[in-house]
C-alpha atoms as a PDB file:
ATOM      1  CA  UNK A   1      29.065  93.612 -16.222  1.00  0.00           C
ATOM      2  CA  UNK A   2      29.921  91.872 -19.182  1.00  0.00           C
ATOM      3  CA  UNK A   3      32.452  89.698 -18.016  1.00  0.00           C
ATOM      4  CA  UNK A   4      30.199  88.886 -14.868  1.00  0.00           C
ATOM      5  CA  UNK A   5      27.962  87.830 -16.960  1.00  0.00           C
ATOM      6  CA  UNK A   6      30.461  85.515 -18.939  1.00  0.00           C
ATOM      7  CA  UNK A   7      31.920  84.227 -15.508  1.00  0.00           C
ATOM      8  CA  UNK A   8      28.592  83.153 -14.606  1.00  0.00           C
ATOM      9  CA  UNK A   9      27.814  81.163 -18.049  1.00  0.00           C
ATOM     10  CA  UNK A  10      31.252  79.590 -17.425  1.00  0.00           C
ATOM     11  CA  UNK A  11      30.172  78.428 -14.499  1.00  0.00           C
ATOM     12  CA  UNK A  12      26.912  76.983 -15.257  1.00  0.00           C
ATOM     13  CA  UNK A  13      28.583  75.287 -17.767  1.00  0.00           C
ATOM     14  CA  UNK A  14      30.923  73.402 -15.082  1.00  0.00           C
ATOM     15  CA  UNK A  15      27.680  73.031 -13.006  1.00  0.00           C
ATOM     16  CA  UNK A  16      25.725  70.879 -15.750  1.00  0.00           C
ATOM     17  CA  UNK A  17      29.126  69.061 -16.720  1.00  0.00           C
ATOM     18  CA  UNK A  18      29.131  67.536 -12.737  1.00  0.00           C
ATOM     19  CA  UNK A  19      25.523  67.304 -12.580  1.00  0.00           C
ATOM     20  CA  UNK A  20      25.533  65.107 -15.584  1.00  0.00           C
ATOM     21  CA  UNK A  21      28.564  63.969 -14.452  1.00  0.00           C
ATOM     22  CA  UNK A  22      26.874  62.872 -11.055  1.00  0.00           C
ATOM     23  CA  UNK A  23      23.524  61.436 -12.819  1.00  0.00           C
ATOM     24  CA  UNK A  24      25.530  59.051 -15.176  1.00  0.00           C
ATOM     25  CA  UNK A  25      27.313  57.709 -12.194  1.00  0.00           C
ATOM     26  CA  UNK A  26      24.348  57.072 -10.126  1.00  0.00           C
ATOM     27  CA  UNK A  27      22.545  55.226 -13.365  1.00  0.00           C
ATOM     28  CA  UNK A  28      25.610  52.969 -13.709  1.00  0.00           C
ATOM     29  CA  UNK A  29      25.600  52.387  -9.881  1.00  0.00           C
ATOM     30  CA  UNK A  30      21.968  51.210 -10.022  1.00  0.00           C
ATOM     31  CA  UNK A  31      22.496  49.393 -13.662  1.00  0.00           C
ATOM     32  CA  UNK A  32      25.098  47.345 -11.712  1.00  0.00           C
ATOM     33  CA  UNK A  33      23.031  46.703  -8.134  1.00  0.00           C
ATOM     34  CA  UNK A  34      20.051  45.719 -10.668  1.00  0.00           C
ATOM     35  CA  UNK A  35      22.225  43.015 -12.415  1.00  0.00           C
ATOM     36  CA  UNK A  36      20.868  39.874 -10.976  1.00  0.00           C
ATOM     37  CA  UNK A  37      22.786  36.835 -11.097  1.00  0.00           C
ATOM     38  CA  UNK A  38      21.819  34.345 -13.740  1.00  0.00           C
ATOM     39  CA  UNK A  39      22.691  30.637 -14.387  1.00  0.00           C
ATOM     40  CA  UNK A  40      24.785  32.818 -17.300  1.00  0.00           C
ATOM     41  CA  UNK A  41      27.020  33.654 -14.993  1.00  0.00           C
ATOM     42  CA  UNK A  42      29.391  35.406 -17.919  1.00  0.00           C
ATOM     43  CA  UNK A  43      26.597  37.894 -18.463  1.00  0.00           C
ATOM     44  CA  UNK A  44      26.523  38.552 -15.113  1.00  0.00           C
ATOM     45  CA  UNK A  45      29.650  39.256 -14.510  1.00  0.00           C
ATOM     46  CA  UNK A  46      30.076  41.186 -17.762  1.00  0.00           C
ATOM     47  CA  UNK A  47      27.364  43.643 -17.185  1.00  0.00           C
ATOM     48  CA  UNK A  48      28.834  44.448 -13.595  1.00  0.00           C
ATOM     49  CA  UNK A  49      32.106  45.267 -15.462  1.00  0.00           C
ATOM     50  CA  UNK A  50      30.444  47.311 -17.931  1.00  0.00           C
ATOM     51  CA  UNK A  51      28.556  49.312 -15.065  1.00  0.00           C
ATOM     52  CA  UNK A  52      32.241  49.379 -13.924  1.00  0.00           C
ATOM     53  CA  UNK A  53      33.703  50.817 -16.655  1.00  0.00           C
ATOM     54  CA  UNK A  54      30.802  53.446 -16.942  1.00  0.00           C
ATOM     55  CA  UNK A  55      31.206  54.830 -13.291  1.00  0.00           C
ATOM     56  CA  UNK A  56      35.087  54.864 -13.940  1.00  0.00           C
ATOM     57  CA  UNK A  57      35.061  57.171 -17.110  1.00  0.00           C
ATOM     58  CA  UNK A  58      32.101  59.136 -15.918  1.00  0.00           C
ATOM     59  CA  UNK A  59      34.590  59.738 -12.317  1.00  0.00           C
ATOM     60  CA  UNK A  60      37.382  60.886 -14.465  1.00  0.00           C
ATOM     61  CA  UNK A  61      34.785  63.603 -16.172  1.00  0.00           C
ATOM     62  CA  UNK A  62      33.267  64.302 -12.808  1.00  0.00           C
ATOM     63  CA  UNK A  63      36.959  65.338 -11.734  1.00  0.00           C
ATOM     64  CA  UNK A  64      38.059  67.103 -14.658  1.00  0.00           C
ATOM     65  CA  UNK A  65      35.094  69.021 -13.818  1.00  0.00           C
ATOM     66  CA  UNK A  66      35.641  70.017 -10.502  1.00  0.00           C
ATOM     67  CA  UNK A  67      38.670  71.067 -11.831  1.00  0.00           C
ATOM     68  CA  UNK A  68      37.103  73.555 -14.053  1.00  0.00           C
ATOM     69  CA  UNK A  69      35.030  75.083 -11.571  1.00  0.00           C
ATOM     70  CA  UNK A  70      38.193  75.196  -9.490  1.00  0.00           C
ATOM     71  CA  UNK A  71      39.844  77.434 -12.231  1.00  0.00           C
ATOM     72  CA  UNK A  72      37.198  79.655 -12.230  1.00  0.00           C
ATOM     73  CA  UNK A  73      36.908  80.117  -8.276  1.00  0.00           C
ATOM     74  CA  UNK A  74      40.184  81.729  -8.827  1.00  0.00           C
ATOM     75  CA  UNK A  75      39.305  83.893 -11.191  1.00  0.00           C
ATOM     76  CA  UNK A  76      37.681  87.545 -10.310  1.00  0.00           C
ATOM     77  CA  UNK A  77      35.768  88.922 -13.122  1.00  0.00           C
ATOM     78  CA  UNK A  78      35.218  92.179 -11.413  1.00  0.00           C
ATOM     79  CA  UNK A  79      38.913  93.037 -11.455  1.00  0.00           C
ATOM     80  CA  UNK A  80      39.846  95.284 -14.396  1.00  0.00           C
ATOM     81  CA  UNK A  81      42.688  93.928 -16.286  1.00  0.00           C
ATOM     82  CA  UNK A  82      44.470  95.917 -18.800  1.00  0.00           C
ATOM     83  CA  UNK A  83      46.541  93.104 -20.449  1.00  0.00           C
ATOM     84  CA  UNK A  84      45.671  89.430 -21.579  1.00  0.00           C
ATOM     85  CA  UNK A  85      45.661  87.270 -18.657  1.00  0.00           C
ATOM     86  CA  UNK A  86      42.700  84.738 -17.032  1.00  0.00           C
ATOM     87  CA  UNK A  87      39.912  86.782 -15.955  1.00  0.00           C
ATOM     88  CA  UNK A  88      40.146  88.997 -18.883  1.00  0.00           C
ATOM     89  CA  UNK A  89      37.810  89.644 -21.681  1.00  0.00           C
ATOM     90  CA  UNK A  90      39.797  90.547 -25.073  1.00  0.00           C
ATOM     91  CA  UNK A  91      38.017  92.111 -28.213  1.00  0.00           C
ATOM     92  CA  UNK A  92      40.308  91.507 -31.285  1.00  0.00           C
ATOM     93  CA  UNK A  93      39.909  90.989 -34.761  1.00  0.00           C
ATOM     94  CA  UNK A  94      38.956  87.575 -34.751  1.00  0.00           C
ATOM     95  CA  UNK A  95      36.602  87.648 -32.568  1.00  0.00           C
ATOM     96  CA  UNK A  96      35.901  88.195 -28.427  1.00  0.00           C
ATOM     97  CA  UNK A  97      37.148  86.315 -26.174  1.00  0.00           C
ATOM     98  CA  UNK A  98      36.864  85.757 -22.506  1.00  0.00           C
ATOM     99  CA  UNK A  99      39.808  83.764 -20.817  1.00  0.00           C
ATOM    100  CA  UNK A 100      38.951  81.674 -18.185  1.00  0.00           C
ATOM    101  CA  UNK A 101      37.911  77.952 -19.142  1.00  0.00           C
ATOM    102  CA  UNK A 102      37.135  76.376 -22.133  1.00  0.00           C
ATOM    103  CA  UNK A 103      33.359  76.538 -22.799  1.00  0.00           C
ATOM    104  CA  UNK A 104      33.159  77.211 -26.133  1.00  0.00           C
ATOM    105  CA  UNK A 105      30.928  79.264 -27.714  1.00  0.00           C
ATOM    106  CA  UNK A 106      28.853  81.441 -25.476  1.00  0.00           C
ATOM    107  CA  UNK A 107      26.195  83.990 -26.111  1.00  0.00           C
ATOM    108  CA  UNK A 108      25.588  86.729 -23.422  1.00  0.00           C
ATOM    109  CA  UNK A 109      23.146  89.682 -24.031  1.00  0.00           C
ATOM    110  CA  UNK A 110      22.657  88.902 -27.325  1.00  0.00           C
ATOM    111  CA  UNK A 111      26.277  88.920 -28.850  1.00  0.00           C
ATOM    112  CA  UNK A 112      28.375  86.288 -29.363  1.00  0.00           C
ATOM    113  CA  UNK A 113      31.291  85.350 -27.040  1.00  0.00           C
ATOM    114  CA  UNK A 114      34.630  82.424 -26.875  1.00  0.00           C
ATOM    115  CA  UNK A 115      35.361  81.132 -23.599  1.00  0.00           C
ATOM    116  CA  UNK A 116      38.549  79.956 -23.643  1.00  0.00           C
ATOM    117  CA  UNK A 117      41.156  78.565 -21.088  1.00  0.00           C
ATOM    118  CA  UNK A 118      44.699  80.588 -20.764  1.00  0.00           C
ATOM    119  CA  UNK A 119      46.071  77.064 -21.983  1.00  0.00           C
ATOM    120  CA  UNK A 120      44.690  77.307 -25.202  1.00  0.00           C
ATOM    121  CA  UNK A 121      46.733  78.272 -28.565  1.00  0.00           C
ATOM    122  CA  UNK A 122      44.966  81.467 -29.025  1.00  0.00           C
ATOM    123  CA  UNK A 123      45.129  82.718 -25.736  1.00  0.00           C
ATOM    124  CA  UNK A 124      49.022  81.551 -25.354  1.00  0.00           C
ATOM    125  CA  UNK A 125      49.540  83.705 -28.514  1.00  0.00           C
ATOM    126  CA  UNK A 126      47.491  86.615 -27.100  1.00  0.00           C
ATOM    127  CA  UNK A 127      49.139  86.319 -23.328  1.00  0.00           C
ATOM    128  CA  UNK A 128      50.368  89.273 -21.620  1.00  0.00           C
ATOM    129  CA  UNK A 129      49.507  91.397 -25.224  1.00  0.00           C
ATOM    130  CA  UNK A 130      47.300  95.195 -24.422  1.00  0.00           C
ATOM    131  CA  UNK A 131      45.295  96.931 -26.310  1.00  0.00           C
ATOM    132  CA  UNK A 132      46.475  98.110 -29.505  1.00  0.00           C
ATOM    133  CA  UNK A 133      49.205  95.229 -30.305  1.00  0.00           C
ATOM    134  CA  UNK A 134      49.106  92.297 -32.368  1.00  0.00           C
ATOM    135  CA  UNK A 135      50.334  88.862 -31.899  1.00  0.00           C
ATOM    136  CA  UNK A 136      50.428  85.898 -34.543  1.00  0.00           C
ATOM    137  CA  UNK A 137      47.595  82.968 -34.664  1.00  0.00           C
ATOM    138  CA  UNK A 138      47.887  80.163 -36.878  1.00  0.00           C
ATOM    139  CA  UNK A 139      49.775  82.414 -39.270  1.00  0.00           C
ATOM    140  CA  UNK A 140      47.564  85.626 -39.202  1.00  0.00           C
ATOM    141  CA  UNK A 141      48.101  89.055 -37.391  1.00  0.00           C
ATOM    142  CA  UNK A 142      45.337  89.417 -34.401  1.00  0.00           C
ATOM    143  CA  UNK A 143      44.907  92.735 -33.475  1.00  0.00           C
ATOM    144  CA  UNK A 144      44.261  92.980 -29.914  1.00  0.00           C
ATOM    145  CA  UNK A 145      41.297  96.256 -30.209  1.00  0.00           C
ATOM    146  CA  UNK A 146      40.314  95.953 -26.350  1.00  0.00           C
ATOM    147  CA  UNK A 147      40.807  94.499 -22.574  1.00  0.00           C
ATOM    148  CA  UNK A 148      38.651  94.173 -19.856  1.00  0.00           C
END
């Protein structure tokens, strides 16, 4: 249930990164059609390019979201995994973790949770570890105490 729940905050999480993704490209789009064309014809042409620039960076975030959301289509949270791996959701002595993307902090039912992706230092020292064994983070012993 738990990790269900943590799968879904993940993924409203990718869902506001495109939407804001999507709104910033649409204001630059109309910042650019409302550009009129002055006897300046430098500031003109500069505030196109700026628009420009806007909609380009914003399209780069848009994708790397979409990419996100496609890491986390591939992810089932209802399977039961028994080792660290995406999908999972590790308890350890630093902390909880659930490996899918990186979102951060996330608080579900009232405790405190760390989406992370399975590219991330912690999780690449946790990979493939099970209950009950430790692995090394930034020079301290993690004690893996659950998976999910």
């Amino acid at each position: 249930m738990i990790k269900s729940n943590l799968h879904a905050a993940c993924l409203a999480y990718v869902q506001e990164r495109i939407d804001a993704c999507q709104a910033a490209i649409q204001a630059a789009q109309e910042s650019a059609n409302s550009e009129t064309k002055s006897s300046a014809g430098d500031k003109y042409e500069t505030g196109r390019a700026m628009a420009q620039n806007e909609r380009d960076r914003n399209a780069v975030q848009l994708q790397q979201a979409r990419q996100l959301l496609g890491e986390l289509q591939r992810i089932n949270p209802e399977l039961p995994c028994d080792a660290v791996r995406p999908g999972a959701l590790v308890r350890t002595s630093m902390g909880v973790f659930y490996l899918g993307i990186s979102a951060g902090k996330l608080t579900v039912e009232g405790q405190d949770y760390f989406a992370v992706s399975a590219a991330a230092p912690v999780a690449v020292a946790l990979a493939g570890k099970r209950a009950g064994e430790e692995a090394v983070f930034n020079g301290r012993k993690i004690r893996v105490e659950a998976v999910e």
